[in-house]
PDB file of N, CA and C in Angstrom:
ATOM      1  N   UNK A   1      65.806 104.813 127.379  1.00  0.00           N
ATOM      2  CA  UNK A   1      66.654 103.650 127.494  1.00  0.00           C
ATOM      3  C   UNK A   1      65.915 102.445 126.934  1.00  0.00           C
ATOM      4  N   UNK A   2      66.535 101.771 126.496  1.00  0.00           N
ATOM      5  CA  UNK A   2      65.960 100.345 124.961  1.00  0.00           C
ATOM      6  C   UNK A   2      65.876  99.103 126.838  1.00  0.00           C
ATOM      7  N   UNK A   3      64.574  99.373 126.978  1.00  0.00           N
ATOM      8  CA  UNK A   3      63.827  98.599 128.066  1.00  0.00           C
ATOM      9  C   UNK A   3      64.636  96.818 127.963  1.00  0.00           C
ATOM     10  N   UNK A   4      65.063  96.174 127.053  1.00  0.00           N
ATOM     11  CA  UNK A   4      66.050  95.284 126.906  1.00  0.00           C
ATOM     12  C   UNK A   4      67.309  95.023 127.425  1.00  0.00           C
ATOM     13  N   UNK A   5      67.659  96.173 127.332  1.00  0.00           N
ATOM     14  CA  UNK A   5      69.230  96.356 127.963  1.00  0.00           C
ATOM     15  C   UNK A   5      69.487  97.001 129.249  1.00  0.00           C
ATOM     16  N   UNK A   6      69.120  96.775 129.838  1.00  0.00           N
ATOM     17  CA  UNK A   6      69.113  97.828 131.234  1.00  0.00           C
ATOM     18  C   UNK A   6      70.252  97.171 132.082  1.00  0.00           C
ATOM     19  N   UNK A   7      71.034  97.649 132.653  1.00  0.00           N
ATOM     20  CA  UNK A   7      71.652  97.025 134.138  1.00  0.00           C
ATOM     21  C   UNK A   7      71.745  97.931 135.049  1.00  0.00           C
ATOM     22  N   UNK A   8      71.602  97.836 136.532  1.00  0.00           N
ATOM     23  CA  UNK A   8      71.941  98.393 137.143  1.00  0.00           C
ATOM     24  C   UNK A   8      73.425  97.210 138.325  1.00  0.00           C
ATOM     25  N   UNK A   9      74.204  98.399 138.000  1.00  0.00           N
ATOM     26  CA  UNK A   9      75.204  97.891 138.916  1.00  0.00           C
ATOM     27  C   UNK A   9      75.531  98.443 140.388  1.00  0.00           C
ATOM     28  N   UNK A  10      75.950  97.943 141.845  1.00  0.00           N
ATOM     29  CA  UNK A  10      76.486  98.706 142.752  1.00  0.00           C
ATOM     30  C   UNK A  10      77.635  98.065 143.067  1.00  0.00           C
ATOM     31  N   UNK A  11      78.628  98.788 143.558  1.00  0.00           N
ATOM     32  CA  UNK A  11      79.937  98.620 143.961  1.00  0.00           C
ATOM     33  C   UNK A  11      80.924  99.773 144.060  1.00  0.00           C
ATOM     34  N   UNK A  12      82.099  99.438 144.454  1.00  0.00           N
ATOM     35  CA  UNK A  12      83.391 100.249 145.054  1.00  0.00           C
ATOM     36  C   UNK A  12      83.895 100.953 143.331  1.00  0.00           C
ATOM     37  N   UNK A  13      84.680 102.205 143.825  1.00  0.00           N
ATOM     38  CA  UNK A  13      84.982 102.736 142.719  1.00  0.00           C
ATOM     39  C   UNK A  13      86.571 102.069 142.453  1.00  0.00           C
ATOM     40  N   UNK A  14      87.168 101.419 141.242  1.00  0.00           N
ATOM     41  CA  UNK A  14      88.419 100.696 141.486  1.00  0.00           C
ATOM     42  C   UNK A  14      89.452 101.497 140.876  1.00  0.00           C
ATOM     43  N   UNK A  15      89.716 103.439 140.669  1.00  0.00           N
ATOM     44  CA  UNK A  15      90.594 104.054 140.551  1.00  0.00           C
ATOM     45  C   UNK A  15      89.180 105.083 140.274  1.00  0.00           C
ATOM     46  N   UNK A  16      90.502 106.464 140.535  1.00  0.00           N
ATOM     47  CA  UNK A  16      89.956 108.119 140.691  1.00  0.00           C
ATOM     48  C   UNK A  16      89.099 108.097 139.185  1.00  0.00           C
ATOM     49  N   UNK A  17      87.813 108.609 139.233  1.00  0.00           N
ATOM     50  CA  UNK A  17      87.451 108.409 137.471  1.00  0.00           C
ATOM     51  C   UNK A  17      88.189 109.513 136.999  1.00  0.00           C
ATOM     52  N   UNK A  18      88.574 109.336 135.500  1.00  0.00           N
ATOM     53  CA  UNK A  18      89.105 111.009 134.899  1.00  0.00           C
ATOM     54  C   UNK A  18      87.826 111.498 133.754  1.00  0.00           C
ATOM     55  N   UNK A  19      87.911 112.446 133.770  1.00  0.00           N
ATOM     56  CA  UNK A  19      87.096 113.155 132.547  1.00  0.00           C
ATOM     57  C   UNK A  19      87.763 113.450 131.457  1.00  0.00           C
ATOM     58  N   UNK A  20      87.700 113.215 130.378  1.00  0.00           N
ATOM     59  CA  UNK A  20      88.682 113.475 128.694  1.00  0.00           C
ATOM     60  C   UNK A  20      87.313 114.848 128.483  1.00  0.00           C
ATOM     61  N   UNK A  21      87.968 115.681 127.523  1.00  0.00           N
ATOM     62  CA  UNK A  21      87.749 116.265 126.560  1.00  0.00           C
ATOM     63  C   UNK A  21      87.942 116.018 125.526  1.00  0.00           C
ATOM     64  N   UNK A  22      86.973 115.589 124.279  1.00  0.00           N
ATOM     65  CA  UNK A  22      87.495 115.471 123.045  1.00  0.00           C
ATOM     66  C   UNK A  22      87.185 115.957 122.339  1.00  0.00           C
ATOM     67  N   UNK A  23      87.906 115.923 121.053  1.00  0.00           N
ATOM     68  CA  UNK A  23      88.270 116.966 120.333  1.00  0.00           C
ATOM     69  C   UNK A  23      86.874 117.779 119.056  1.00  0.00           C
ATOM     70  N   UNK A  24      85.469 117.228 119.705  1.00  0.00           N
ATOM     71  CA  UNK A  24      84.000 117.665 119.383  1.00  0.00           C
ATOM     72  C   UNK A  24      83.908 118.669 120.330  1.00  0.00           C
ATOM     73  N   UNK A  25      84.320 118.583 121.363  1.00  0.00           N
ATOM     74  CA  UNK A  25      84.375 119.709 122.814  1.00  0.00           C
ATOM     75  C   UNK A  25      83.243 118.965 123.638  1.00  0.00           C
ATOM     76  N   UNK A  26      82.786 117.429 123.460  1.00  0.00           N
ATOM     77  CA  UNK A  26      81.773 116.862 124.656  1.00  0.00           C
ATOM     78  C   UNK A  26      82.893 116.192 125.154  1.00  0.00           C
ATOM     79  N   UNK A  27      82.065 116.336 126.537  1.00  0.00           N
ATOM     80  CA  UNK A  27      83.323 115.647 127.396  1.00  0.00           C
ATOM     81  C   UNK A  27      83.003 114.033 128.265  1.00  0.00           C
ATOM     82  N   UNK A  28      83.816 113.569 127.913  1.00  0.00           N
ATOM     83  CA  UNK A  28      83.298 111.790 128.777  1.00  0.00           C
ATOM     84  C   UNK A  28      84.124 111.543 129.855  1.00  0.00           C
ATOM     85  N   UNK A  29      83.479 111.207 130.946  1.00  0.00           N
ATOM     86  CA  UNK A  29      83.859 110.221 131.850  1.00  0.00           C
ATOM     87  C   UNK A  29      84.172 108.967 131.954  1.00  0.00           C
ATOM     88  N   UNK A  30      85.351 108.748 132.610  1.00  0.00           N
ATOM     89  CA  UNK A  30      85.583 107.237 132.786  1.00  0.00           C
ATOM     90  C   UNK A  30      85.624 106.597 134.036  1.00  0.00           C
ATOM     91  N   UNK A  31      85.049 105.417 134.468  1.00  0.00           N
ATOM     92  CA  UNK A  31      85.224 104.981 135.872  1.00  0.00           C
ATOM     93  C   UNK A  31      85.497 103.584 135.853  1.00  0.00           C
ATOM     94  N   UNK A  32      85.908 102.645 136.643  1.00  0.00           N
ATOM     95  CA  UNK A  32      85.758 101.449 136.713  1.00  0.00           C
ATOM     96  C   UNK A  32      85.269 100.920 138.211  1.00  0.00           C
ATOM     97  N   UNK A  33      83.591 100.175 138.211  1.00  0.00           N
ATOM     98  CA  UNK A  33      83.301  99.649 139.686  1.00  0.00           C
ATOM     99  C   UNK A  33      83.324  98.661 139.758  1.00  0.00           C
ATOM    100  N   UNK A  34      83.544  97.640 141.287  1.00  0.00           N
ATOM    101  CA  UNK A  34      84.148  96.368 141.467  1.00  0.00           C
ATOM    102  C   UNK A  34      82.984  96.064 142.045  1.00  0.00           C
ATOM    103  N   UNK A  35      82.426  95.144 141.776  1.00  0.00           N
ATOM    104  CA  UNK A  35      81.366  94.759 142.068  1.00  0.00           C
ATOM    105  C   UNK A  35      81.242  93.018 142.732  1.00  0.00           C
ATOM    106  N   UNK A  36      80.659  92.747 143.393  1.00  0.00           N
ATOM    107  CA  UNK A  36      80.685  91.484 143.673  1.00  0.00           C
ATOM    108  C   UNK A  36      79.832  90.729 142.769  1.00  0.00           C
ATOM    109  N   UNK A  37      80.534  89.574 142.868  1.00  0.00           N
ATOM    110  CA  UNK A  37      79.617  88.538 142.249  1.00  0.00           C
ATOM    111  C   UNK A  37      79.866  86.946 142.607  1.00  0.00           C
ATOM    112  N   UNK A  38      78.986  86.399 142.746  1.00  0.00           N
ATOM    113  CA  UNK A  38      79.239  84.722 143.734  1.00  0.00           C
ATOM    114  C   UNK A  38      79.932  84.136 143.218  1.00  0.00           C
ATOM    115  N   UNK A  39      80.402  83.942 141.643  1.00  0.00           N
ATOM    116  CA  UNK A  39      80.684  82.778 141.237  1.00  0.00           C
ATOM    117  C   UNK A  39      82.474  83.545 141.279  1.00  0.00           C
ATOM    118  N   UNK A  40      82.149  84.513 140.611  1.00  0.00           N
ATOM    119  CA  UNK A  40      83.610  84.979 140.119  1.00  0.00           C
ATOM    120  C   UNK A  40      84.242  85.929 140.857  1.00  0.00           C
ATOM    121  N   UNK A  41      83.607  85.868 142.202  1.00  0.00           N
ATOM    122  CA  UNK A  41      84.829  86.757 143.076  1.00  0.00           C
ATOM    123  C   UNK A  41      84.179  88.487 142.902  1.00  0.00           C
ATOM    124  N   UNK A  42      85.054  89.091 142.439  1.00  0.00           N
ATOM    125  CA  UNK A  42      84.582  90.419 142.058  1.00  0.00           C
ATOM    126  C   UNK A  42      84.966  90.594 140.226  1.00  0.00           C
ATOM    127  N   UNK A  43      84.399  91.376 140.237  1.00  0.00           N
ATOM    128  CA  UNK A  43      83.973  91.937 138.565  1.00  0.00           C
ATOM    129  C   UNK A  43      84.042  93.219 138.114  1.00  0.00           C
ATOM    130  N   UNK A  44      84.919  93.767 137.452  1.00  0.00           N
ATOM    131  CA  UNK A  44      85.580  95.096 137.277  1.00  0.00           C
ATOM    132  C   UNK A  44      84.948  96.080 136.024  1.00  0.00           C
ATOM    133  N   UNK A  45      83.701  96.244 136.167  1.00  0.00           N
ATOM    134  CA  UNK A  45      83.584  96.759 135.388  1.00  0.00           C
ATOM    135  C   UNK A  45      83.285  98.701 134.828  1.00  0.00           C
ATOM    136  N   UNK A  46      83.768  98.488 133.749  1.00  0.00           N
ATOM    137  CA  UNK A  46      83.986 100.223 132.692  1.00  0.00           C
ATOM    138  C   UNK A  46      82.768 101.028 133.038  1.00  0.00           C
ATOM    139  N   UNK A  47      82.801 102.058 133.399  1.00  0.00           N
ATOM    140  CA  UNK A  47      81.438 102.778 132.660  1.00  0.00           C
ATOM    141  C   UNK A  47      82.082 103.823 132.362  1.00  0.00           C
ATOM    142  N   UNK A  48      81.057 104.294 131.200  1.00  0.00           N
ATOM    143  CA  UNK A  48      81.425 105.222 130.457  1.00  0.00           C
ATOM    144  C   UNK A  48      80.222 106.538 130.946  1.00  0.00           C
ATOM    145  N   UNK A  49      80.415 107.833 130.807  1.00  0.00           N
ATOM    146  CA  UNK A  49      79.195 108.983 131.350  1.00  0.00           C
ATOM    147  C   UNK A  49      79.384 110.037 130.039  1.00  0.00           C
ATOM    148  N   UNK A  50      78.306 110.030 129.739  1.00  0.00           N
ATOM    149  CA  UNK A  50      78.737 110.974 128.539  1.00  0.00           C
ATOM    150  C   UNK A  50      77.492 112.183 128.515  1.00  0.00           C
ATOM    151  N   UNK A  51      76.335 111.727 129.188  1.00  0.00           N
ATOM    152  CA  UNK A  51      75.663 112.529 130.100  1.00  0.00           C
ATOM    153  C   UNK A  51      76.201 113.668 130.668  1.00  0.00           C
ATOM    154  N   UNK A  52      75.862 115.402 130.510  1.00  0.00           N
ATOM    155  CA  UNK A  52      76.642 116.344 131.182  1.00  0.00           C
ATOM    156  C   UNK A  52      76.188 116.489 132.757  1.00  0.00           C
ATOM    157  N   UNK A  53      74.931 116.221 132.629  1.00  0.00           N
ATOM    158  CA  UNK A  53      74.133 115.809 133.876  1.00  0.00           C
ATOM    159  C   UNK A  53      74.701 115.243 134.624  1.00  0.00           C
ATOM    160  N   UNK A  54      75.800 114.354 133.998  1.00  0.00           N
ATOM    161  CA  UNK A  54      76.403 113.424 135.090  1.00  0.00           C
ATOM    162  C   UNK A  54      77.805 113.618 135.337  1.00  0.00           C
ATOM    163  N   UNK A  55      78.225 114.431 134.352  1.00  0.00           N
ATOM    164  CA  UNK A  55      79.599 114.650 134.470  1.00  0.00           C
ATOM    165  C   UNK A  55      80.309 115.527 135.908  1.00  0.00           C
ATOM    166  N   UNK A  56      79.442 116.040 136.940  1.00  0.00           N
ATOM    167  CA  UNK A  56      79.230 116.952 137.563  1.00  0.00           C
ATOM    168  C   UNK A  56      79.485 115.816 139.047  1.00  0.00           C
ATOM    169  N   UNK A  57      78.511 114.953 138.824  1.00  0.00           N
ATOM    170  CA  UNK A  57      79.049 113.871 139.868  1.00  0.00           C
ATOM    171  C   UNK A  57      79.823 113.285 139.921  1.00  0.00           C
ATOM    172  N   UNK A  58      80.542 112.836 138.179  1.00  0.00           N
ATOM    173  CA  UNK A  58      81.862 112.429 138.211  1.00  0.00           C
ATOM    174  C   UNK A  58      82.784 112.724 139.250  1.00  0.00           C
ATOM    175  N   UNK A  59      82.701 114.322 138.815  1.00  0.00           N
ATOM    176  CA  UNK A  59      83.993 115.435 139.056  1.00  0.00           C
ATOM    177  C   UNK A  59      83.862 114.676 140.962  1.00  0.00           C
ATOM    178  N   UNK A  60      83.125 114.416 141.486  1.00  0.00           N
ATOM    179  CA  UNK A  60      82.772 114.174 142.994  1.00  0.00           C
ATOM    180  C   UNK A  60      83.186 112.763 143.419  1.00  0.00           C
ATOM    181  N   UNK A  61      83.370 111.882 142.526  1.00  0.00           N
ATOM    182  CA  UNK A  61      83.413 110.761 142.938  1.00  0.00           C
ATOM    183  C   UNK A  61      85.331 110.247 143.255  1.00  0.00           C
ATOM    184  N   UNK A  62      85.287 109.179 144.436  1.00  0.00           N
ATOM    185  CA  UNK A  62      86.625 109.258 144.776  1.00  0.00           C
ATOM    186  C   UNK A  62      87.095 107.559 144.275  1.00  0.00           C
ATOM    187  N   UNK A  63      87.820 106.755 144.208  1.00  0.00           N
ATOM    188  CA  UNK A  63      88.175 105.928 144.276  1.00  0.00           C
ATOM    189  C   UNK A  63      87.999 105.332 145.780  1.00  0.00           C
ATOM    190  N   UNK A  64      87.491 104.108 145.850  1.00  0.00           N
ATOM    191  CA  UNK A  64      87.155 103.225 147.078  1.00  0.00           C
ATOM    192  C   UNK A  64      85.512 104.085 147.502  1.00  0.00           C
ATOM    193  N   UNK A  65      85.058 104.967 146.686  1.00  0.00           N
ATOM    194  CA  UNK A  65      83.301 105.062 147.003  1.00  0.00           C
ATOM    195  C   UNK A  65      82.626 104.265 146.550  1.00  0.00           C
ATOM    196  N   UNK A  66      81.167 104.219 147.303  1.00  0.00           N
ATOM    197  CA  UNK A  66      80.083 103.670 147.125  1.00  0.00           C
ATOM    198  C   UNK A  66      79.453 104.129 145.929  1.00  0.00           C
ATOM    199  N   UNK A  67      79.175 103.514 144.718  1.00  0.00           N
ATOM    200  CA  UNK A  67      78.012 104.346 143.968  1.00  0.00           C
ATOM    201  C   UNK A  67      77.069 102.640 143.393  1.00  0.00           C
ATOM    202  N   UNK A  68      75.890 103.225 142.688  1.00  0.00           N
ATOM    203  CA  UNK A  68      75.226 102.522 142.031  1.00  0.00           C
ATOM    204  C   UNK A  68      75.079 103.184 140.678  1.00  0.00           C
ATOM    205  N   UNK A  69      74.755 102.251 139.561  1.00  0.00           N
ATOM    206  CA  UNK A  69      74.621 102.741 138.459  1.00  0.00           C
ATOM    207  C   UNK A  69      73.801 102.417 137.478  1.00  0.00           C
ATOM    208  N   UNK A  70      72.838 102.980 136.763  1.00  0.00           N
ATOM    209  CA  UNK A  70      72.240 102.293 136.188  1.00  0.00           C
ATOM    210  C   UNK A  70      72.156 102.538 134.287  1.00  0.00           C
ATOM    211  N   UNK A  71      72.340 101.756 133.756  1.00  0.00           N
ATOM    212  CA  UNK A  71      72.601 102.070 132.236  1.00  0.00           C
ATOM    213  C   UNK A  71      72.651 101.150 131.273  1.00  0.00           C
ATOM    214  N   UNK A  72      73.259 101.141 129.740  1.00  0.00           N
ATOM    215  CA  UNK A  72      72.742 100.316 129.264  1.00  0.00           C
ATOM    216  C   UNK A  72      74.133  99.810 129.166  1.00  0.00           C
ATOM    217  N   UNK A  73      74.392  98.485 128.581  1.00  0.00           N
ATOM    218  CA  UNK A  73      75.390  97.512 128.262  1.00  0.00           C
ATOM    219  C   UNK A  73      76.011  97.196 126.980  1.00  0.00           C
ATOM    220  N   UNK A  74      77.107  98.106 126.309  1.00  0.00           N
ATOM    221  CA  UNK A  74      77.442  97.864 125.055  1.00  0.00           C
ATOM    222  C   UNK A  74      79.306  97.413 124.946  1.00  0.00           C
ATOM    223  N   UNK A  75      79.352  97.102 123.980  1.00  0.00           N
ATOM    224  CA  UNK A  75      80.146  96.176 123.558  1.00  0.00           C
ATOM    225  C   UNK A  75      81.691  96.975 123.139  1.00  0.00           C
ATOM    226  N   UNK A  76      82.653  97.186 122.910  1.00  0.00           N
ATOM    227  CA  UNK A  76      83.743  97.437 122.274  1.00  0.00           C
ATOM    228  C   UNK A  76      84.490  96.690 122.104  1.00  0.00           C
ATOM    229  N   UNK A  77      84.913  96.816 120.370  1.00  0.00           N
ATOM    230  CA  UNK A  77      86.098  95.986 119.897  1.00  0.00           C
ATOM    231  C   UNK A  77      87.084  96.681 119.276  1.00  0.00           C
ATOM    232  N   UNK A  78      87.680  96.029 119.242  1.00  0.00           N
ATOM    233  CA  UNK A  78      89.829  96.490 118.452  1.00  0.00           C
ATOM    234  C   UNK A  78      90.531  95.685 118.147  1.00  0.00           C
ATOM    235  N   UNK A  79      90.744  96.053 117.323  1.00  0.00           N
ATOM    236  CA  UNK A  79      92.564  95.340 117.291  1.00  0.00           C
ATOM    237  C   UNK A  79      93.888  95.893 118.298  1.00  0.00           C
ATOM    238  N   UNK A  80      94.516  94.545 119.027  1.00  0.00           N
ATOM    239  CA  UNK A  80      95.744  95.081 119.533  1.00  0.00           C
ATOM    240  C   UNK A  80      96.954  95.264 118.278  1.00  0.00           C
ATOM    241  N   UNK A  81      98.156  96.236 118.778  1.00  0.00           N
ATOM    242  CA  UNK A  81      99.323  96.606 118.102  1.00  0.00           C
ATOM    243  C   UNK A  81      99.740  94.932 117.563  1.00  0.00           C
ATOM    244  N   UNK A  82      99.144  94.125 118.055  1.00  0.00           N
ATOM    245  CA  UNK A  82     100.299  92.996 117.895  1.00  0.00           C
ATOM    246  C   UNK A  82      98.788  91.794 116.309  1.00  0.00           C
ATOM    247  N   UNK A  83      97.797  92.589 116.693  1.00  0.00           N
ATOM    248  CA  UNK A  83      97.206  92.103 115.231  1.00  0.00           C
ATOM    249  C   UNK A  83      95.663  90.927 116.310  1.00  0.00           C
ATOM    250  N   UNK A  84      95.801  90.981 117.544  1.00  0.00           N
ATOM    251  CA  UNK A  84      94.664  90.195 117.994  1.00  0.00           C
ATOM    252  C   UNK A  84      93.824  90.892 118.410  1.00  0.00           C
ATOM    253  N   UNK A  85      92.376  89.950 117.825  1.00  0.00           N
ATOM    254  CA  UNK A  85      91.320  91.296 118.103  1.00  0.00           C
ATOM    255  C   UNK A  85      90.177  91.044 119.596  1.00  0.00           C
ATOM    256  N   UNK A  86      90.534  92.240 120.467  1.00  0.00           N
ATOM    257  CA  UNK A  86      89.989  92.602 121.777  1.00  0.00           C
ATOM    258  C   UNK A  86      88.445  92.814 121.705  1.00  0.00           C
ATOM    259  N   UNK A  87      87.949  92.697 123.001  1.00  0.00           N
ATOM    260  CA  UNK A  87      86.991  92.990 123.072  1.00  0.00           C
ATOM    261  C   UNK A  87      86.314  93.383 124.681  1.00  0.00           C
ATOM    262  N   UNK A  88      85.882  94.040 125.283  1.00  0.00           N
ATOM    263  CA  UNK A  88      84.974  94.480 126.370  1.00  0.00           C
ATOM    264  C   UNK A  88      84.021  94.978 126.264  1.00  0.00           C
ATOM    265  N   UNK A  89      83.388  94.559 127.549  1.00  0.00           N
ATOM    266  CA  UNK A  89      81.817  95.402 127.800  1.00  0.00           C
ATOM    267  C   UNK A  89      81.864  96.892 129.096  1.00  0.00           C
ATOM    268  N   UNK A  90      81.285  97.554 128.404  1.00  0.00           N
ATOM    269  CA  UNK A  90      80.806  98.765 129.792  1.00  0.00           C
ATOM    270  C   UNK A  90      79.817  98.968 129.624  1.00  0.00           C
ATOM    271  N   UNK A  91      79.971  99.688 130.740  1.00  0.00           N
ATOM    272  CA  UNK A  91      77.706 100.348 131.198  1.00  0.00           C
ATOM    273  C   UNK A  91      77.970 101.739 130.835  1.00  0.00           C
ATOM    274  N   UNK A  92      77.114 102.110 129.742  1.00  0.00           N
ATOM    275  CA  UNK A  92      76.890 103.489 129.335  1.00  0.00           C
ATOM    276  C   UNK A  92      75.955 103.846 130.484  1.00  0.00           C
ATOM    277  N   UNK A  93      76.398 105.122 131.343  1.00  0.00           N
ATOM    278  CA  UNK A  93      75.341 105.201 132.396  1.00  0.00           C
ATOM    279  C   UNK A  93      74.470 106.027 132.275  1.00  0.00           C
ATOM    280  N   UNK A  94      73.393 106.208 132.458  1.00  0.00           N
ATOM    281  CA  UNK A  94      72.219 106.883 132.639  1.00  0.00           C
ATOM    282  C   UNK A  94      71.623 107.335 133.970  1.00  0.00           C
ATOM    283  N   UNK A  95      72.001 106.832 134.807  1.00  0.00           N
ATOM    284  CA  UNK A  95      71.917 107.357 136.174  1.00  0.00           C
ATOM    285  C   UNK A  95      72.967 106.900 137.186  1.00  0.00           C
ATOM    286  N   UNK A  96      73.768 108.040 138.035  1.00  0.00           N
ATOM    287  CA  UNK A  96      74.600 107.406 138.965  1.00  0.00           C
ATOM    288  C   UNK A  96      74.237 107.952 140.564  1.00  0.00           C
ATOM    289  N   UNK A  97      74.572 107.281 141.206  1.00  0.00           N
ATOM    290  CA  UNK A  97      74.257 107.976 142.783  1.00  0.00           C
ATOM    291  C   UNK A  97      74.948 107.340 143.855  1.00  0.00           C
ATOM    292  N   UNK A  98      75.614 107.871 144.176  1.00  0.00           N
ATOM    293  CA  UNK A  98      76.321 107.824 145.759  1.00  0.00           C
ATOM    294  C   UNK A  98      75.822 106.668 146.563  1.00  0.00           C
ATOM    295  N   UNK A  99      75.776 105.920 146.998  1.00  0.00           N
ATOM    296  CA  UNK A  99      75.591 104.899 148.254  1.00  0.00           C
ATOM    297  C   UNK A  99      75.362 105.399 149.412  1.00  0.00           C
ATOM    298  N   UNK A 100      74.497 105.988 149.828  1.00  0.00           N
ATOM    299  CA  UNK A 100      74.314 106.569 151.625  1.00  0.00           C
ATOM    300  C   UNK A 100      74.131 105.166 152.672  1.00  0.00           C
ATOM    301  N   UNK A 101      74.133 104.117 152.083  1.00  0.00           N
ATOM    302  CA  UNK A 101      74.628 102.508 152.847  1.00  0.00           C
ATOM    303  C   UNK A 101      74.793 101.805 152.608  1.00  0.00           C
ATOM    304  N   UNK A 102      75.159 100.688 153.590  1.00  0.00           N
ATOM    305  CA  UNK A 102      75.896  99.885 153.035  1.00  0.00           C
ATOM    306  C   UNK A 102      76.007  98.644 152.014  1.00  0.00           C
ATOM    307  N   UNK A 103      76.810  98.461 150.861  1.00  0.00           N
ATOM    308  CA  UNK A 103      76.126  97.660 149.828  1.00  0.00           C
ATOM    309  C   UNK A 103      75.564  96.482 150.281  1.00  0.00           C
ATOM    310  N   UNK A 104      76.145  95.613 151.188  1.00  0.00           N
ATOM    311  CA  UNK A 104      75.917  94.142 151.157  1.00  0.00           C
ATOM    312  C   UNK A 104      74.207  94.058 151.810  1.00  0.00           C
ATOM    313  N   UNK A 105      74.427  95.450 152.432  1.00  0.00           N
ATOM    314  CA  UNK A 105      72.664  95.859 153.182  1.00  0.00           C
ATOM    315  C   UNK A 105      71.728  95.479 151.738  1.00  0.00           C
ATOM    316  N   UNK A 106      72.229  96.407 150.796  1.00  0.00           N
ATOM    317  CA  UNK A 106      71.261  96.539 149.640  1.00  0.00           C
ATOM    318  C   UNK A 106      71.516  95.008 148.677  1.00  0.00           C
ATOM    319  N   UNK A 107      72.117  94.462 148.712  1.00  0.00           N
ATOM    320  CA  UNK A 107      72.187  93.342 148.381  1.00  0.00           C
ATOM    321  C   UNK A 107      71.359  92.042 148.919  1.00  0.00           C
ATOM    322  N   UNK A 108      71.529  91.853 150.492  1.00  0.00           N
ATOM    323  CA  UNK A 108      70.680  91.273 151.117  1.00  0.00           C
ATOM    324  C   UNK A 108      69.114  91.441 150.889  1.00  0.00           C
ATOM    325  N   UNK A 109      68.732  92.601 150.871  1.00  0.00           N
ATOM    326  CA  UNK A 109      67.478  93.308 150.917  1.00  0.00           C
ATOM    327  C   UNK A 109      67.293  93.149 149.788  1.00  0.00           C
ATOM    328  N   UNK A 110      67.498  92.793 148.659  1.00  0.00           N
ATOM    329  CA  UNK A 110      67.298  93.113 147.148  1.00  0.00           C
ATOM    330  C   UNK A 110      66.430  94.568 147.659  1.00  0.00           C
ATOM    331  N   UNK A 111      67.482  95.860 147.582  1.00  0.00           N
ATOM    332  CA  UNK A 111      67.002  97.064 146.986  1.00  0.00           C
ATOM    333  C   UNK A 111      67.514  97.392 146.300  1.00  0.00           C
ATOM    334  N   UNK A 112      66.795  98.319 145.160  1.00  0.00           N
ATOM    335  CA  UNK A 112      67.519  98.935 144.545  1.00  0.00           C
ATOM    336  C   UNK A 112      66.772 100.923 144.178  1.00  0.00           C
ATOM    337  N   UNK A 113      67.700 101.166 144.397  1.00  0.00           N
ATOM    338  CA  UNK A 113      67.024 102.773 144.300  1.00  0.00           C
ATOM    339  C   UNK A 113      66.408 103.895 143.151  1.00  0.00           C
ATOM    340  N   UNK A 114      66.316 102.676 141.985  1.00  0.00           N
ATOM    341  CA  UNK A 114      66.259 102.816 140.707  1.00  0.00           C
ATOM    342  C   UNK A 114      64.827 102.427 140.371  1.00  0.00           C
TER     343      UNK A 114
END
């Protein structure tokens, strides 16, 4: 991992992740976690798992769980149908893990399990 870009995120899962198959036959995960943040309320962000290593915990994870994540931070752009051009960020993850407590614990505490 490019020691520059690192994030680790924790928060709630904000829908069931799904797994795609595509049409190389590797398969990616998708999730979105809600994360707190002071200024802006909560913060919804993508990750992507493309890791097979990780695809396995995917398959485990529920909507409204605890996880943490840690990975790097890249960019996507597009054009919409209507000609304006989009843009978001997700966390390519590199490590994910379950929450065995409670976040605001690990928040307070600055821990992190990473």
């Amino acid at each position: 991992m490019n020691s520059f870009n690192n994030v680790v995120l924790q928060g709630r899962i904000s829908f069931d992740p799904e797994i795609k198959e595509l049409k190389s036959g590797k398969k990616l995960g998708k999730l979105n976690i809600a994360c707190k943040s002071g200024r802006n309320g909560t913060l919804f962000i993508g990750v992507d798992v493309w890791e097979e290593s990780l695809i396995g915990i995917v398959r485990e994870l529920k909507k409204g769980g605890e996880i943490k994540v840690k990975g790097e931070l890249r960019s996507e752009s597009w054009e919409s149908p209507t000609g304006e051009k989009r843009m978001k960020h997700v966390v390519v993850a590199e490590e994910i893990q379950q929450s065995t407590r409670g976040i605001q614990k690990d928040i307070d505490d600055n821990v992190m399990p990473f």
